[in-house]
C-alpha atoms as a PDB file:
ATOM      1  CA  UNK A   1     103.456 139.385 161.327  1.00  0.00           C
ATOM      2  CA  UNK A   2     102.988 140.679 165.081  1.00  0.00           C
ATOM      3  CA  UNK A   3     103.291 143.574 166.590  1.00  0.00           C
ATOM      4  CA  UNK A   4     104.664 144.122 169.998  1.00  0.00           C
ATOM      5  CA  UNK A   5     103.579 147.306 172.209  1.00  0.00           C
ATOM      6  CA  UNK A   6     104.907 148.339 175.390  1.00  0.00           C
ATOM      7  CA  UNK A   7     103.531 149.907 178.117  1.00  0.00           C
ATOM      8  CA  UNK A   8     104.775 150.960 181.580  1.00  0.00           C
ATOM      9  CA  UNK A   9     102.501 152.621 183.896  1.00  0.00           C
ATOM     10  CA  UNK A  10     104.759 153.654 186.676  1.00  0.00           C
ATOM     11  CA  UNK A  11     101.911 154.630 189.284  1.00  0.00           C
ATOM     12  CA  UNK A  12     100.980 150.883 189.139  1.00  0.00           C
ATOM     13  CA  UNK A  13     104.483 149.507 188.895  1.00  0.00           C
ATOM     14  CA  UNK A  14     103.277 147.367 185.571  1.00  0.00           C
ATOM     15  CA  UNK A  15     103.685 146.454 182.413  1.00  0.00           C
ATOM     16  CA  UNK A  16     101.961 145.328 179.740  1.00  0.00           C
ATOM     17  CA  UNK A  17     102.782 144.200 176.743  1.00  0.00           C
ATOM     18  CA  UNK A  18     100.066 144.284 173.680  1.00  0.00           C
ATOM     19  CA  UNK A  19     100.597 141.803 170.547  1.00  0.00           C
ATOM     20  CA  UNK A  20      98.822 142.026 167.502  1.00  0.00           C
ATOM     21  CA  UNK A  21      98.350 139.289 164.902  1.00  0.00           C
ATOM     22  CA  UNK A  22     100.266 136.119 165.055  1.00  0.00           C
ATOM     23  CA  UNK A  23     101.877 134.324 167.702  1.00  0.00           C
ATOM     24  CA  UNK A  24     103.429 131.760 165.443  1.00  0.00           C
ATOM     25  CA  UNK A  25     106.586 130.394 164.126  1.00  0.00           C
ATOM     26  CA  UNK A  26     109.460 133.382 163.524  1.00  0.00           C
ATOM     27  CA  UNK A  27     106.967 135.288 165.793  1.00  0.00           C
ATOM     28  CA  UNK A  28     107.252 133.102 168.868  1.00  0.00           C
ATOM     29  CA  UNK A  29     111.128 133.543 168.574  1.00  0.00           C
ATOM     30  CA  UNK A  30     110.886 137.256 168.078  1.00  0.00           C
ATOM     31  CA  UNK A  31     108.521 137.659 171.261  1.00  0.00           C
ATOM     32  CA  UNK A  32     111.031 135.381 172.916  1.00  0.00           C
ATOM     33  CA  UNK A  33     113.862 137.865 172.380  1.00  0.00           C
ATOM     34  CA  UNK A  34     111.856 140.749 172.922  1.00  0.00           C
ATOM     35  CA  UNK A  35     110.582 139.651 176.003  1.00  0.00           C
ATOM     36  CA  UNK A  36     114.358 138.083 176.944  1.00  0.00           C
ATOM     37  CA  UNK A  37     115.671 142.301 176.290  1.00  0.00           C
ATOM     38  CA  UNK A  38     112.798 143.660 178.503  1.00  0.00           C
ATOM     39  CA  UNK A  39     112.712 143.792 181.844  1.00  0.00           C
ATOM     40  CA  UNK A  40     110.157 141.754 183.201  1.00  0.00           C
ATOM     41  CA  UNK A  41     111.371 141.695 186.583  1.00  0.00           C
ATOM     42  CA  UNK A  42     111.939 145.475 186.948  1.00  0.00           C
ATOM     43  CA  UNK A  43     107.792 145.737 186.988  1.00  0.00           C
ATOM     44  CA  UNK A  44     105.347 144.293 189.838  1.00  0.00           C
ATOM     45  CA  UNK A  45     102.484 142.798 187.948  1.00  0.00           C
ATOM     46  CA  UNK A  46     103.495 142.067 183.937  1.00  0.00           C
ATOM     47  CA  UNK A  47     100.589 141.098 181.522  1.00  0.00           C
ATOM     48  CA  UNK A  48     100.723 139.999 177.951  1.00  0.00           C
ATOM     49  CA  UNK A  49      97.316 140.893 176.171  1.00  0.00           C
ATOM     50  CA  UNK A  50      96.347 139.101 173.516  1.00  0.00           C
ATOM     51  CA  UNK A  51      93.142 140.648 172.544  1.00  0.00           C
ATOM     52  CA  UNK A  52      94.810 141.670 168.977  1.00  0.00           C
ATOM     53  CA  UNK A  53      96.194 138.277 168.619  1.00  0.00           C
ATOM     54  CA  UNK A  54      94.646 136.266 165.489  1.00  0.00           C
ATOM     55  CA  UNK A  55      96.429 132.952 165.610  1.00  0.00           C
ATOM     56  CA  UNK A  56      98.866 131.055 168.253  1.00  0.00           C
ATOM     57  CA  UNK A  57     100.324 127.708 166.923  1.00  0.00           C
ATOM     58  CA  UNK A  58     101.638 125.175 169.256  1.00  0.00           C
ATOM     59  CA  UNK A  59     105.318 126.920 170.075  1.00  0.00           C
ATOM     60  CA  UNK A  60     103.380 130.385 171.012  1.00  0.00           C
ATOM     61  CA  UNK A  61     101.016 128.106 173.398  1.00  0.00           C
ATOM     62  CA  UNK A  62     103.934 126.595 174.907  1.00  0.00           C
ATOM     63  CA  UNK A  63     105.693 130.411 175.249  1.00  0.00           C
ATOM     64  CA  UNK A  64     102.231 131.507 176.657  1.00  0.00           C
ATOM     65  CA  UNK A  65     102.311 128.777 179.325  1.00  0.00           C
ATOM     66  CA  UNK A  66     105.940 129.109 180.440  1.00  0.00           C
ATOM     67  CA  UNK A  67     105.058 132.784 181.284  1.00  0.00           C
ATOM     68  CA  UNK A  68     102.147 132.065 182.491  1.00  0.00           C
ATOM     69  CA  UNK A  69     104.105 129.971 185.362  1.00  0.00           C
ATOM     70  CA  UNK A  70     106.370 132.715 185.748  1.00  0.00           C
ATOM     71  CA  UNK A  71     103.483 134.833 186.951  1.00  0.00           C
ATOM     72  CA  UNK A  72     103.042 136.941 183.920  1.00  0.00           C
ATOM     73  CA  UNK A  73      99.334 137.391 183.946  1.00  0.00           C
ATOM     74  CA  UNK A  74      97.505 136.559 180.080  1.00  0.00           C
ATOM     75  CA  UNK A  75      94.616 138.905 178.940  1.00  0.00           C
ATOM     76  CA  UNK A  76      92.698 137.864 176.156  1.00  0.00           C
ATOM     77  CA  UNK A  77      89.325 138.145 174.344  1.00  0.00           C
ATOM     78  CA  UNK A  78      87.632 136.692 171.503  1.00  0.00           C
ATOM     79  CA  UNK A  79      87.125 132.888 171.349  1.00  0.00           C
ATOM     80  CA  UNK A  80      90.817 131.886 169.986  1.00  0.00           C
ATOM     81  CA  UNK A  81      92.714 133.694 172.614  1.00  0.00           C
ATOM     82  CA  UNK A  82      90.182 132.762 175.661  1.00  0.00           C
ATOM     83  CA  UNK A  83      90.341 129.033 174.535  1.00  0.00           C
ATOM     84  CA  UNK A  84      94.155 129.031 174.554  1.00  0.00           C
ATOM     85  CA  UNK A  85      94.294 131.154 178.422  1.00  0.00           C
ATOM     86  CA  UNK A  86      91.725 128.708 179.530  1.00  0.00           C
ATOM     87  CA  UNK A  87      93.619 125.637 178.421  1.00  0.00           C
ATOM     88  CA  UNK A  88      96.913 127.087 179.853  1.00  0.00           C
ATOM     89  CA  UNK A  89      95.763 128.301 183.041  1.00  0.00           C
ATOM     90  CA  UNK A  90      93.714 125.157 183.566  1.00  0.00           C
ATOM     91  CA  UNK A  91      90.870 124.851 181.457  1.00  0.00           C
ATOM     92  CA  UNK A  92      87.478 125.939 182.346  1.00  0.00           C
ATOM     93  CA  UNK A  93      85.544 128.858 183.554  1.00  0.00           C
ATOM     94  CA  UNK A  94      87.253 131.094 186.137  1.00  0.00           C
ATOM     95  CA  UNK A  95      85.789 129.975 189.916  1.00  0.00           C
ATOM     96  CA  UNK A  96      83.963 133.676 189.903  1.00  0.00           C
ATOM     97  CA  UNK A  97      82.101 132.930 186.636  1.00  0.00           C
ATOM     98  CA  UNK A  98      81.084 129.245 187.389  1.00  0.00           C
ATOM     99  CA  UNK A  99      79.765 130.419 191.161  1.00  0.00           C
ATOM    100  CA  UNK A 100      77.410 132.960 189.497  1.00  0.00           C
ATOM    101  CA  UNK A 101      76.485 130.576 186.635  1.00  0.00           C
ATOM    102  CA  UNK A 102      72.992 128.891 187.649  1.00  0.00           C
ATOM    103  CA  UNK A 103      71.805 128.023 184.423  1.00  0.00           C
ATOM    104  CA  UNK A 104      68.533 129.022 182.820  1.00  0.00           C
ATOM    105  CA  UNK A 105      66.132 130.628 184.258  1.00  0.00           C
END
């Protein structure tokens, strides 16, 4: 199952669009609609969070990545989601987090 939350904060011109559970299978195709429907466009800065998200298979990486190129910004927690962001955005640590990283002490 997922579950797909929209929210428009008009100050900001944004939206964001939570998901909860799995990105996988019928789901991918059901985001894929859902997302075809909404107007992505119509909003400056769009940002799928995945911080609800329990499993992506291969189709929902691949769905995650095209959007990803689109500009649609990913927000994600936990170690399944950050693995997946990090692997689609380019792998690693974000520049900000490897500058300040100077090992141990």
């Amino acid at each position: 199952m997922l579950r797909i939350t929209e929210q428009r904060n008009m100050e900001y011109d944004s939206l964001t669009v939570t998901l909860e559970g799995r990105l996988a299978g019928q789901w991918v195709k059901e985001l894929t609609r859902y997302l075809g429907e909404a107007s992505l466009n119509d909003s400056k800065e769009t940002t799928i969070d995945l911080t609800g998200v329990t499993f992506i298979d291969a189709e929902g990486k691949v769905l995650l990545a095209q959007l990803s190129q689109q500009g649609v910004g990913l927000r994600a927690s936990g170690c399944l989601t950050r693995s997946v962001v990090e692997e689609i955005i380019g792998g690693g640590r974000p520049e900000s987090v490897m500058k300040s990283w100077r090992g141990p002490p």
